[in-house]
PDB file of N, CA and C in Angstrom:
ATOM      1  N   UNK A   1      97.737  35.110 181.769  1.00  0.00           N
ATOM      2  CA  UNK A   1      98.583  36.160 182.309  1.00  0.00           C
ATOM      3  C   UNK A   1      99.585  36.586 181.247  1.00  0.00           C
ATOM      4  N   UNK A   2     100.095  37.706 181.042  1.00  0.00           N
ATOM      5  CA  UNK A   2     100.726  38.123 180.189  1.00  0.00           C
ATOM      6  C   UNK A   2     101.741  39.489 180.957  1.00  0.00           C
ATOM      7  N   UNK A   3     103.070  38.933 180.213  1.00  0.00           N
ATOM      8  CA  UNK A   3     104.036  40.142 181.322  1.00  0.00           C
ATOM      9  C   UNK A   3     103.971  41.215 180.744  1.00  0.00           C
ATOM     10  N   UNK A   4     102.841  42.043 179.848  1.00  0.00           N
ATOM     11  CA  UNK A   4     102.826  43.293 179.944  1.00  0.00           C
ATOM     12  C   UNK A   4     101.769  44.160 180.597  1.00  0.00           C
ATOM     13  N   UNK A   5     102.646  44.572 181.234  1.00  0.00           N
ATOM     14  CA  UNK A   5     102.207  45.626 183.019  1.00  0.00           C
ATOM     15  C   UNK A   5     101.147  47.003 182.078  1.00  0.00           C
ATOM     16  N   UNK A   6      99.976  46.623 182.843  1.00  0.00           N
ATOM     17  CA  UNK A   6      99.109  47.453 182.088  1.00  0.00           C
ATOM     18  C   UNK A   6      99.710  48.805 182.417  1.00  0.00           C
ATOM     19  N   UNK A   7      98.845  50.335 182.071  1.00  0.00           N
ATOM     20  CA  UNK A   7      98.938  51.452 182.607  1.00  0.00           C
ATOM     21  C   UNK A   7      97.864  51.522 183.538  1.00  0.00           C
ATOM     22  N   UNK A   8      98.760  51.744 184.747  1.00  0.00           N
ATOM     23  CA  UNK A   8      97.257  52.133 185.891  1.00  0.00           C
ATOM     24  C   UNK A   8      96.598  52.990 186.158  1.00  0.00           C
ATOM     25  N   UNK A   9      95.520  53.609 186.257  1.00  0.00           N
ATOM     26  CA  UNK A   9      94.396  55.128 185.996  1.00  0.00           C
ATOM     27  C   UNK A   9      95.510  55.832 186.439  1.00  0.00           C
ATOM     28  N   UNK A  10      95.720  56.721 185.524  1.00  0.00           N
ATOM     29  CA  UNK A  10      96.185  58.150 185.731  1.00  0.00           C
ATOM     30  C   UNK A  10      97.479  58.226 185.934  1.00  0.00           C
ATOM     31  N   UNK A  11      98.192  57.296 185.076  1.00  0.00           N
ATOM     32  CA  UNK A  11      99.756  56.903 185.165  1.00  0.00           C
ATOM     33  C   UNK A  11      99.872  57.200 183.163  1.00  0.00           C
ATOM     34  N   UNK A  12     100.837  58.091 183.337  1.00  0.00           N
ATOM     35  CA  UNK A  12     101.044  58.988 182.570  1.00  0.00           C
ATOM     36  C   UNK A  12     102.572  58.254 182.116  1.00  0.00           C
ATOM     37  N   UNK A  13     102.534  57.255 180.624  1.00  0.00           N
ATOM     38  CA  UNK A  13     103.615  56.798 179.816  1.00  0.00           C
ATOM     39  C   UNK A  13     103.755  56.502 178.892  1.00  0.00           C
ATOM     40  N   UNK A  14     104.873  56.858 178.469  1.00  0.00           N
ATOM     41  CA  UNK A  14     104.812  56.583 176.737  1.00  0.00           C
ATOM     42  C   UNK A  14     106.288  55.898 176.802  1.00  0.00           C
ATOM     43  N   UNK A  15     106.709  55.905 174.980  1.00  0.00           N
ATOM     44  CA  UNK A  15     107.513  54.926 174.994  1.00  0.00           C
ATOM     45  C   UNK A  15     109.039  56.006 174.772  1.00  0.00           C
ATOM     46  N   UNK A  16     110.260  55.290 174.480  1.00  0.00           N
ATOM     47  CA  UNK A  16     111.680  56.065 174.622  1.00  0.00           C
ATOM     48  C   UNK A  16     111.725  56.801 172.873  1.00  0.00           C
ATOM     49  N   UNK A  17     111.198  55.585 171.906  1.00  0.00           N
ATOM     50  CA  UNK A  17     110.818  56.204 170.510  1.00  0.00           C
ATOM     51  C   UNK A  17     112.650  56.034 169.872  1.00  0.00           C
ATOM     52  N   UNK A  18     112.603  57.012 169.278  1.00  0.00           N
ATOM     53  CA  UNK A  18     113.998  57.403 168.687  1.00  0.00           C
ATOM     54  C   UNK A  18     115.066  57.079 169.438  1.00  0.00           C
ATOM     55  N   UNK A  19     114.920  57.478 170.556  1.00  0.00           N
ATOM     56  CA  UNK A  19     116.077  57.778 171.699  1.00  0.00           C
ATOM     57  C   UNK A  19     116.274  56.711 172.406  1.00  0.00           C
ATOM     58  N   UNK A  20     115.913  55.872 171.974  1.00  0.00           N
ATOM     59  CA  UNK A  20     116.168  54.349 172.631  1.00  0.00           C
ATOM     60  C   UNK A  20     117.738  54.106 171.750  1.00  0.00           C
ATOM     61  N   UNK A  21     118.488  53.438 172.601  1.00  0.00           N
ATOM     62  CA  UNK A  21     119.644  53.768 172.237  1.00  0.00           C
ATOM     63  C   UNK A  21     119.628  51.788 171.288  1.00  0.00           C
ATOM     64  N   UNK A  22     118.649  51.145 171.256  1.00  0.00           N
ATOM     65  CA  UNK A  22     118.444  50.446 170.355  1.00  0.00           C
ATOM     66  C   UNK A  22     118.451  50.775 169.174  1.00  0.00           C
ATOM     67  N   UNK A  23     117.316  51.981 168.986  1.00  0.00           N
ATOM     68  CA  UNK A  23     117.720  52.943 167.452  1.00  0.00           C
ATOM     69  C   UNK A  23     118.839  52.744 167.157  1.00  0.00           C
ATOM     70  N   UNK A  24     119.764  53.898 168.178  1.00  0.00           N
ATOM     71  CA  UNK A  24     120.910  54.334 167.348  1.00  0.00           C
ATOM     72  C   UNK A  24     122.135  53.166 167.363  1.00  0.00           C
ATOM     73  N   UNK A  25     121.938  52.451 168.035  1.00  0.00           N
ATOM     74  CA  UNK A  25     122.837  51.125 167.602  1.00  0.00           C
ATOM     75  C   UNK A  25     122.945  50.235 166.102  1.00  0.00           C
ATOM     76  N   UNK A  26     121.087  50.373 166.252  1.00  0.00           N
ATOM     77  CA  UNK A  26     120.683  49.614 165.128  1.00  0.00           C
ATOM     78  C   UNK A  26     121.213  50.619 163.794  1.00  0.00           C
ATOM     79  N   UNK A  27     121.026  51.620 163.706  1.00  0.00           N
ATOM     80  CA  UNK A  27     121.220  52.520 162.918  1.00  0.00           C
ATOM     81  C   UNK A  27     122.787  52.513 162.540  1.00  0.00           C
ATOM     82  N   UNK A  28     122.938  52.758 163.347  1.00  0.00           N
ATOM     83  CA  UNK A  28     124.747  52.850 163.109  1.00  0.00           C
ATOM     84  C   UNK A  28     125.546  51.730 162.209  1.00  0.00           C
ATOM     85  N   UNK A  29     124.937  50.405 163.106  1.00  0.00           N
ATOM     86  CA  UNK A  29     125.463  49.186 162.554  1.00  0.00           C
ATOM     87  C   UNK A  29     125.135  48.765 160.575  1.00  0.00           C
ATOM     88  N   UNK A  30     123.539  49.256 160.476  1.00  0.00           N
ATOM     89  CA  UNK A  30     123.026  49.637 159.005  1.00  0.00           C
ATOM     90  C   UNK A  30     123.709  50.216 158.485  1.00  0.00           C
ATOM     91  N   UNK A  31     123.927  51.763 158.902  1.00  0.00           N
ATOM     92  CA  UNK A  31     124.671  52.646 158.011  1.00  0.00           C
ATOM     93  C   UNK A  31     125.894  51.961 157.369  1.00  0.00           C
ATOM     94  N   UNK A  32     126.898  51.250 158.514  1.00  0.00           N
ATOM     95  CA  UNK A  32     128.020  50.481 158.311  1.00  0.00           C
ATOM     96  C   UNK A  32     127.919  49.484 157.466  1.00  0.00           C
ATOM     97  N   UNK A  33     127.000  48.474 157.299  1.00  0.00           N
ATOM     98  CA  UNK A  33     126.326  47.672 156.484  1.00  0.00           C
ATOM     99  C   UNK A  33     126.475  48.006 155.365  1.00  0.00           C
ATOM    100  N   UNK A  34     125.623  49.100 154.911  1.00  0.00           N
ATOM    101  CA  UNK A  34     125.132  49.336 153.553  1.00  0.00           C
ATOM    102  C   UNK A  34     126.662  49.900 153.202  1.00  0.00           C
ATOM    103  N   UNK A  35     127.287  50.896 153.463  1.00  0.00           N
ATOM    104  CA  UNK A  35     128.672  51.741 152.778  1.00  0.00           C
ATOM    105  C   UNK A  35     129.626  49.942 152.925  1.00  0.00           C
ATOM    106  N   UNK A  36     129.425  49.235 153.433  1.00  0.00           N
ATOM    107  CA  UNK A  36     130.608  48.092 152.913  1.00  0.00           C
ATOM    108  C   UNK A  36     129.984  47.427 152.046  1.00  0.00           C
ATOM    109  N   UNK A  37     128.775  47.282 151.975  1.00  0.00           N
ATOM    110  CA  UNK A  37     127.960  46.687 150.611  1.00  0.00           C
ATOM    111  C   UNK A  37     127.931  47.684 149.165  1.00  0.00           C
ATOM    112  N   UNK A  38     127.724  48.499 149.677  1.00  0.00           N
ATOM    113  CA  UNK A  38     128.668  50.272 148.439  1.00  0.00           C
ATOM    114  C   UNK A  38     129.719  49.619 147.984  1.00  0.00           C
ATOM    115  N   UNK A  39     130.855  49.503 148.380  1.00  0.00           N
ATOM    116  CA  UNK A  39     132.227  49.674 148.405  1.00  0.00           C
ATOM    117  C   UNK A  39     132.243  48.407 147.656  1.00  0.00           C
ATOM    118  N   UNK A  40     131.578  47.043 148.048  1.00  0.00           N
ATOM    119  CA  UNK A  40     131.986  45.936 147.357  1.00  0.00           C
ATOM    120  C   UNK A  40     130.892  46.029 145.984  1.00  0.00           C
ATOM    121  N   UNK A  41     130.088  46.431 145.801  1.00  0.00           N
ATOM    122  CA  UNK A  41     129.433  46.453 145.142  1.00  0.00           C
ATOM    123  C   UNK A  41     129.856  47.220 143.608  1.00  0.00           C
ATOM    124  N   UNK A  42     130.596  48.617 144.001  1.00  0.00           N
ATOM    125  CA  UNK A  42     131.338  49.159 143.055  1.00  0.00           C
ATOM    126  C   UNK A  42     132.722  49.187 143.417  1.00  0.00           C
ATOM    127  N   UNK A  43     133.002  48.335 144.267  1.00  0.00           N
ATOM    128  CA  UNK A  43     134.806  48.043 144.234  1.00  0.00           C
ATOM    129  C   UNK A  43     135.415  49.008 144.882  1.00  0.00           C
ATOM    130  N   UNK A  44     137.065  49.146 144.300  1.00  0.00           N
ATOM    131  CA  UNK A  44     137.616  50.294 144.908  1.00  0.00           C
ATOM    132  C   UNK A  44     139.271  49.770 144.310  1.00  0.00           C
ATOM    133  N   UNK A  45     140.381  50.482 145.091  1.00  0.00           N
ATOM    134  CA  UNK A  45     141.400  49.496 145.053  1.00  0.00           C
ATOM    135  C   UNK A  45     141.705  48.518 145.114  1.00  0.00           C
ATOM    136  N   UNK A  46     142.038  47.519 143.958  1.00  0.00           N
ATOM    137  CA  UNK A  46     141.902  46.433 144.125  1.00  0.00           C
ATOM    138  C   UNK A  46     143.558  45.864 144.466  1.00  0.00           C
ATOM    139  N   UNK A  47     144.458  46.828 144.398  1.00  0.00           N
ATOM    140  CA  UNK A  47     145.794  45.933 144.841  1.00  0.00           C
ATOM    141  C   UNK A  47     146.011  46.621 146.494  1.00  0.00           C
ATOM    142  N   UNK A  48     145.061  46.557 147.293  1.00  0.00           N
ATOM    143  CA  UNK A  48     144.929  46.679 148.546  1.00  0.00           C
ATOM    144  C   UNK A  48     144.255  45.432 149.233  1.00  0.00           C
ATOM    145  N   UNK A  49     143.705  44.615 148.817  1.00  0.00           N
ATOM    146  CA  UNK A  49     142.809  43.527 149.005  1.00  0.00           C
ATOM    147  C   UNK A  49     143.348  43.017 147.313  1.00  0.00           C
ATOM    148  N   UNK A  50     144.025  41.941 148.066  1.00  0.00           N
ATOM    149  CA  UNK A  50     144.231  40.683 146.681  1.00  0.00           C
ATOM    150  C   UNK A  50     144.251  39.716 146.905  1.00  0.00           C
ATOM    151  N   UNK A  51     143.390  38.617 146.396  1.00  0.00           N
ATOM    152  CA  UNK A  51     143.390  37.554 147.229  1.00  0.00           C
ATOM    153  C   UNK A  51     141.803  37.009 146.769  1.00  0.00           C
ATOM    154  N   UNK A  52     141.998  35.766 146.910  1.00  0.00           N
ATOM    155  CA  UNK A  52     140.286  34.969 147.289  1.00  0.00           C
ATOM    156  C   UNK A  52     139.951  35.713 148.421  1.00  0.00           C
ATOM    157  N   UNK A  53     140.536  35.758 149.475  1.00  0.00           N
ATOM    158  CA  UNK A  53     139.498  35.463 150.657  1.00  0.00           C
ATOM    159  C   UNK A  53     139.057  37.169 150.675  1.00  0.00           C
ATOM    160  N   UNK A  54     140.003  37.793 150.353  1.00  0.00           N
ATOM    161  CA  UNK A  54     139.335  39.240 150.614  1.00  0.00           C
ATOM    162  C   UNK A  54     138.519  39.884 149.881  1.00  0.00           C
ATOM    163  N   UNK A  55     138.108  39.174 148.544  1.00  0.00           N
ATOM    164  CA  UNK A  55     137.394  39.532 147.517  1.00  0.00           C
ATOM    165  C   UNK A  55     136.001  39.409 147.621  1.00  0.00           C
ATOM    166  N   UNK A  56     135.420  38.655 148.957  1.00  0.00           N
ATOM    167  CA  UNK A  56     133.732  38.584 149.664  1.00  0.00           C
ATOM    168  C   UNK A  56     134.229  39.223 151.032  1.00  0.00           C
ATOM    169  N   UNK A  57     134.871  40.092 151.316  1.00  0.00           N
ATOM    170  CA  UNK A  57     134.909  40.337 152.656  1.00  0.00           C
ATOM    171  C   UNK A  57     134.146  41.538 153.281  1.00  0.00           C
ATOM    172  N   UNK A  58     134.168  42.302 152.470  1.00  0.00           N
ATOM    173  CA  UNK A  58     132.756  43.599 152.582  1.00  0.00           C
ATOM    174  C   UNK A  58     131.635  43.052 152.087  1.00  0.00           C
ATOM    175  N   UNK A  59     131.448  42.384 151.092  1.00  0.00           N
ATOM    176  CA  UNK A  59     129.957  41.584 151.261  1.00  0.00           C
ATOM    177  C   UNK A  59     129.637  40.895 151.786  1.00  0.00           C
ATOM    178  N   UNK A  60     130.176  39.955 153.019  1.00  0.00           N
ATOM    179  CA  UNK A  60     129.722  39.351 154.178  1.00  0.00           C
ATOM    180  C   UNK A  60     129.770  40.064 154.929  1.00  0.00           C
ATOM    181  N   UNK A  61     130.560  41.071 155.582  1.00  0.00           N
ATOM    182  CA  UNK A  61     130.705  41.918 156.593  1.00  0.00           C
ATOM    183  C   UNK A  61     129.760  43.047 156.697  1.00  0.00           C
ATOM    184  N   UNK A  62     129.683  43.328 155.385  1.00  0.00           N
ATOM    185  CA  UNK A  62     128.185  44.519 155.209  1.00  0.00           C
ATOM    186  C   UNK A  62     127.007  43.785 155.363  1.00  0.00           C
ATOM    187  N   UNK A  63     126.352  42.936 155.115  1.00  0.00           N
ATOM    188  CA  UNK A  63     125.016  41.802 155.202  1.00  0.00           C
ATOM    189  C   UNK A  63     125.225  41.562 156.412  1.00  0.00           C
ATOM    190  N   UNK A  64     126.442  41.095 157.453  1.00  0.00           N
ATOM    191  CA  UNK A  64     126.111  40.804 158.507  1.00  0.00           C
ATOM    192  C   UNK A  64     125.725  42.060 159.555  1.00  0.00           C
ATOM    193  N   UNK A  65     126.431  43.371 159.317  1.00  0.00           N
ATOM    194  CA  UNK A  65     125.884  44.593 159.791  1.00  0.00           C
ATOM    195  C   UNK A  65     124.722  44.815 159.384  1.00  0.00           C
ATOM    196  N   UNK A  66     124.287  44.797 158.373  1.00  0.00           N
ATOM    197  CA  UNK A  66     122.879  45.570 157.489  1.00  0.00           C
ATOM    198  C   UNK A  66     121.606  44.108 158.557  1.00  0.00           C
ATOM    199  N   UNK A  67     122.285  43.381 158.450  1.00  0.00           N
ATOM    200  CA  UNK A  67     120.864  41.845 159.290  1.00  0.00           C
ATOM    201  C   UNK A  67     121.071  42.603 161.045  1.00  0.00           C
ATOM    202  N   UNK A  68     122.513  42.449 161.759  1.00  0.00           N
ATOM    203  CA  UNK A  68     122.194  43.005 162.786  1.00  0.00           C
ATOM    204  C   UNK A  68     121.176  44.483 163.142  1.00  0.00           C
ATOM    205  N   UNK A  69     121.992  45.419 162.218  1.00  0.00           N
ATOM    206  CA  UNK A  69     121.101  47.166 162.254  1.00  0.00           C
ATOM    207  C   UNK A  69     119.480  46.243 162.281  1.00  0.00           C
ATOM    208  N   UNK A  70     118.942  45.714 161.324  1.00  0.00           N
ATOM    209  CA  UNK A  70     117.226  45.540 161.097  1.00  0.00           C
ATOM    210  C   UNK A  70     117.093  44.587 162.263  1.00  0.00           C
ATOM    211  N   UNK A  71     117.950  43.424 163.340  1.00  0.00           N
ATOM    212  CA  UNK A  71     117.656  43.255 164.041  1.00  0.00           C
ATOM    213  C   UNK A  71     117.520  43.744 165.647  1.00  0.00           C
ATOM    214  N   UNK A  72     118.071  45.302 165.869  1.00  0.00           N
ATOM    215  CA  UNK A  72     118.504  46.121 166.775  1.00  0.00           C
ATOM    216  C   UNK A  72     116.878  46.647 166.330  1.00  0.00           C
ATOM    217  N   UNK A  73     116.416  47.078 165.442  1.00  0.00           N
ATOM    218  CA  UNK A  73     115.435  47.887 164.834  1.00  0.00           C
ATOM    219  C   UNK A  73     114.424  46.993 165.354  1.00  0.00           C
ATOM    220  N   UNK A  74     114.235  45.997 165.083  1.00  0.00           N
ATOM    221  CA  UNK A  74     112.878  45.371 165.128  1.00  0.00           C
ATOM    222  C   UNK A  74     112.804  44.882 166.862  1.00  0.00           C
ATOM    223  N   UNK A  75     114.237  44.938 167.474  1.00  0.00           N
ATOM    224  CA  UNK A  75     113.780  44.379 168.566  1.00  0.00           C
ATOM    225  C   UNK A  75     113.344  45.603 169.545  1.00  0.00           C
ATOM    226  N   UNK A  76     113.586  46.616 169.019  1.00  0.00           N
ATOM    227  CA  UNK A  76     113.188  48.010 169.410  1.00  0.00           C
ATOM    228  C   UNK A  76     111.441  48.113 169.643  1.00  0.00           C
ATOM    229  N   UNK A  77     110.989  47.981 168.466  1.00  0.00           N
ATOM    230  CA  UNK A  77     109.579  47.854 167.662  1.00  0.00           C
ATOM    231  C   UNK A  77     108.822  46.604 168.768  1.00  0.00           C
ATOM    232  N   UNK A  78     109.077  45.747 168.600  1.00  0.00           N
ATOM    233  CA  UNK A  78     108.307  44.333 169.592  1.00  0.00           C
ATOM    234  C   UNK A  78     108.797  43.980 170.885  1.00  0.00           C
ATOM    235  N   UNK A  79     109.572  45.490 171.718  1.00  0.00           N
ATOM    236  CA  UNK A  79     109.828  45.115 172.749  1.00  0.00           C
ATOM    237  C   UNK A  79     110.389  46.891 173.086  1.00  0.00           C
ATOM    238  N   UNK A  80     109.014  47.695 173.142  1.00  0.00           N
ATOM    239  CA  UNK A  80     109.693  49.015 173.497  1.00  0.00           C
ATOM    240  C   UNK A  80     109.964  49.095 174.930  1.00  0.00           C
ATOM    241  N   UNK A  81     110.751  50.149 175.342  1.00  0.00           N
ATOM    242  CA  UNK A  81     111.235  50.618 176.403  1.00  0.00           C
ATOM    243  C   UNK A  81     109.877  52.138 176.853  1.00  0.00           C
ATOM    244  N   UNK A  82     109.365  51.191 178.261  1.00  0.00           N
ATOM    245  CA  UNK A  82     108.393  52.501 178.599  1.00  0.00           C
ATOM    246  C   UNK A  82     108.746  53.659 179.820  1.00  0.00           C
ATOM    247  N   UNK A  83     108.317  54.389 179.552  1.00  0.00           N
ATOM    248  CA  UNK A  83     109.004  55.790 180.153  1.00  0.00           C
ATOM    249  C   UNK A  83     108.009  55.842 181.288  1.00  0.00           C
ATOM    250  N   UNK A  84     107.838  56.009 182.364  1.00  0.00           N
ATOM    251  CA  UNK A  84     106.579  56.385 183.549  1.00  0.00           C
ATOM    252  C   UNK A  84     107.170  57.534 183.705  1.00  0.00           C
ATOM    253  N   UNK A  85     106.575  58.688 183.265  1.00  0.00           N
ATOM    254  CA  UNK A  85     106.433  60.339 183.253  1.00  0.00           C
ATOM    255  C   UNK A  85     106.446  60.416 184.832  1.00  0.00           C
ATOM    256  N   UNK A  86     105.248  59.999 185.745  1.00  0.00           N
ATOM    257  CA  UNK A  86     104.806  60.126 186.912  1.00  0.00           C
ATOM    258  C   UNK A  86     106.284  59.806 187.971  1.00  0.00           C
ATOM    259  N   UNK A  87     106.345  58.245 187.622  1.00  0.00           N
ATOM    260  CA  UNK A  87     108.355  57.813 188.405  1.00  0.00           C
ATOM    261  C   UNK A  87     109.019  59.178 188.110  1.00  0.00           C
ATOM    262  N   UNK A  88     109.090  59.395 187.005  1.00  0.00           N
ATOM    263  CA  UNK A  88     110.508  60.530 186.379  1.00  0.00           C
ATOM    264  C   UNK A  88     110.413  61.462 187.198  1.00  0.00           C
ATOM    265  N   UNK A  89     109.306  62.334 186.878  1.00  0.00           N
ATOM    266  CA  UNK A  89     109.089  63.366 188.019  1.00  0.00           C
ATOM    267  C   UNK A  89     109.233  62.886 189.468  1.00  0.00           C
ATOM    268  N   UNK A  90     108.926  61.792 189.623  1.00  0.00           N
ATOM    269  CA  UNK A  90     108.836  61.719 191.128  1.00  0.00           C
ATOM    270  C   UNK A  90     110.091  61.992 191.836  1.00  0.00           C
ATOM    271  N   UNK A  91     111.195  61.085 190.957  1.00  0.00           N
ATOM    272  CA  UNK A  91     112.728  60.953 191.125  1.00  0.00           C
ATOM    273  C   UNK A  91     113.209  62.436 190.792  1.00  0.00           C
ATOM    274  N   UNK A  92     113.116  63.238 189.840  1.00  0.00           N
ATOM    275  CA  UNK A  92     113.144  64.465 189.653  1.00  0.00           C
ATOM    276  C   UNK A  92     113.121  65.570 191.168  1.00  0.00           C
ATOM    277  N   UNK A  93     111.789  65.136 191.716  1.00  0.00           N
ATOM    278  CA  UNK A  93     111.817  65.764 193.042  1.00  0.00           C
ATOM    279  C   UNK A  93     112.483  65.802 193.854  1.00  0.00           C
ATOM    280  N   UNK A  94     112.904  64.189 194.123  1.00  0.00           N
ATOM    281  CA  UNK A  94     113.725  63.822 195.271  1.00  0.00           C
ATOM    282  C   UNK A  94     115.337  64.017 195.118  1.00  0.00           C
ATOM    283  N   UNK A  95     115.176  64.530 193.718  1.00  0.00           N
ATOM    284  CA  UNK A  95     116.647  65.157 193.714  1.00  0.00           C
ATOM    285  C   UNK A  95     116.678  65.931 194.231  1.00  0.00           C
ATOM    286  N   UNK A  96     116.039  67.103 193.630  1.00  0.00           N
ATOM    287  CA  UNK A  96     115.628  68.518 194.151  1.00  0.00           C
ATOM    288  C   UNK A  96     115.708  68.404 195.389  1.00  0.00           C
ATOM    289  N   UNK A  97     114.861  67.718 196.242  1.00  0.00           N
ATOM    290  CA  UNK A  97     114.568  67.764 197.479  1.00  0.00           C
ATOM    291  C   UNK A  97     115.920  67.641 198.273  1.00  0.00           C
ATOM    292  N   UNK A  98     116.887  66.507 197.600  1.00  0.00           N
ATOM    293  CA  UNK A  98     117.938  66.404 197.985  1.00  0.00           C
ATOM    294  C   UNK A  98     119.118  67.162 198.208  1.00  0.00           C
ATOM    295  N   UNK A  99     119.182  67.965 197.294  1.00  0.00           N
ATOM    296  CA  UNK A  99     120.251  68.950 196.422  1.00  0.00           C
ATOM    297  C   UNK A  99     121.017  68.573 195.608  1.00  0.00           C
ATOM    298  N   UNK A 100     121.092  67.192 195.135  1.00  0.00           N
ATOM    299  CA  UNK A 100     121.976  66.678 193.955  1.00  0.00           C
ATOM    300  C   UNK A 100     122.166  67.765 192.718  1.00  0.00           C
ATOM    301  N   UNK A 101     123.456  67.819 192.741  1.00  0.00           N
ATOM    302  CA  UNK A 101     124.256  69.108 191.714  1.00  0.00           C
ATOM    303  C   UNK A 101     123.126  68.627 190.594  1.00  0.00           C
ATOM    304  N   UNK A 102     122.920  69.812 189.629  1.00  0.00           N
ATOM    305  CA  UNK A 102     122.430  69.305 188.250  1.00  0.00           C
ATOM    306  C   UNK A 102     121.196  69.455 188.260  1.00  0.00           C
ATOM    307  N   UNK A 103     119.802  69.433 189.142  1.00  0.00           N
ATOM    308  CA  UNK A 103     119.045  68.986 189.474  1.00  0.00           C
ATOM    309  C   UNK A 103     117.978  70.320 190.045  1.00  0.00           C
ATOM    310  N   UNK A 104     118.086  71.597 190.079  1.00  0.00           N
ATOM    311  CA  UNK A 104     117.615  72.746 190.360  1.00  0.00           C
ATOM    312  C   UNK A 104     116.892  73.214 189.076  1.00  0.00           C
ATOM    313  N   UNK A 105     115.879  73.615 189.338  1.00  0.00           N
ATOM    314  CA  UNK A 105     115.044  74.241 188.235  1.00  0.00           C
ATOM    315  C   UNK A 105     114.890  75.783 188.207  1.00  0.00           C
ATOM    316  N   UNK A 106     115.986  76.335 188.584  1.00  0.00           N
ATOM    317  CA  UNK A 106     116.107  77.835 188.504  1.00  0.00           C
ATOM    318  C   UNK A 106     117.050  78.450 187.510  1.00  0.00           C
TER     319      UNK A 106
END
């Protein structure tokens, strides 16, 4: 047995892709990563940070963003989020049907 729920005939789904807000977490946290690994890498002001301890502090802090971003990423990849087109619409209707503001296709 295995917990992934097949597609059943004529059930119409795909996955969230980009828009999985795993992406843009993961992404964000990278971007942040790499510009503090920039910064320590070619420095900057150095009588703003003086000191031992602050002199690895964007290069641990960027590596630990840049490992989280690729682990937001990969858990994206080996554990997508699936969309049932068929549910969506269904719920779609019963708005409609309902009158929930937002929800009119005119």
């Amino acid at each position: 047995m295995t917990d992934d729920p097949s597609p059943e005939k004529g059930s119409r789904r795909h996955t969230a892709g980009l828009f999985d807000v795993r992406n843009i977490i993961g992404a964000l946290m990278a971007i942040y990563g790499i510009v503090l690994l920039l910064v320590h890498v070619f420095g900057g002001d150095a009588s703003a940070t003086s000191g031992q301890a602050h002199d690895q502090a964007n290069l641990w802090t960027g590596a630990a963003l840049l490992l989280v971003g690729i682990i937001f990423f990969a858990w994206a990849v080996l554990n997508p989020t699936v969309v049932d087109e068929d549910e969506e619409a269904r719920l779609t209707e019963e708005k409609r049907e309902l009158g929930t503001p937002g929800s009119t296709t005119e």
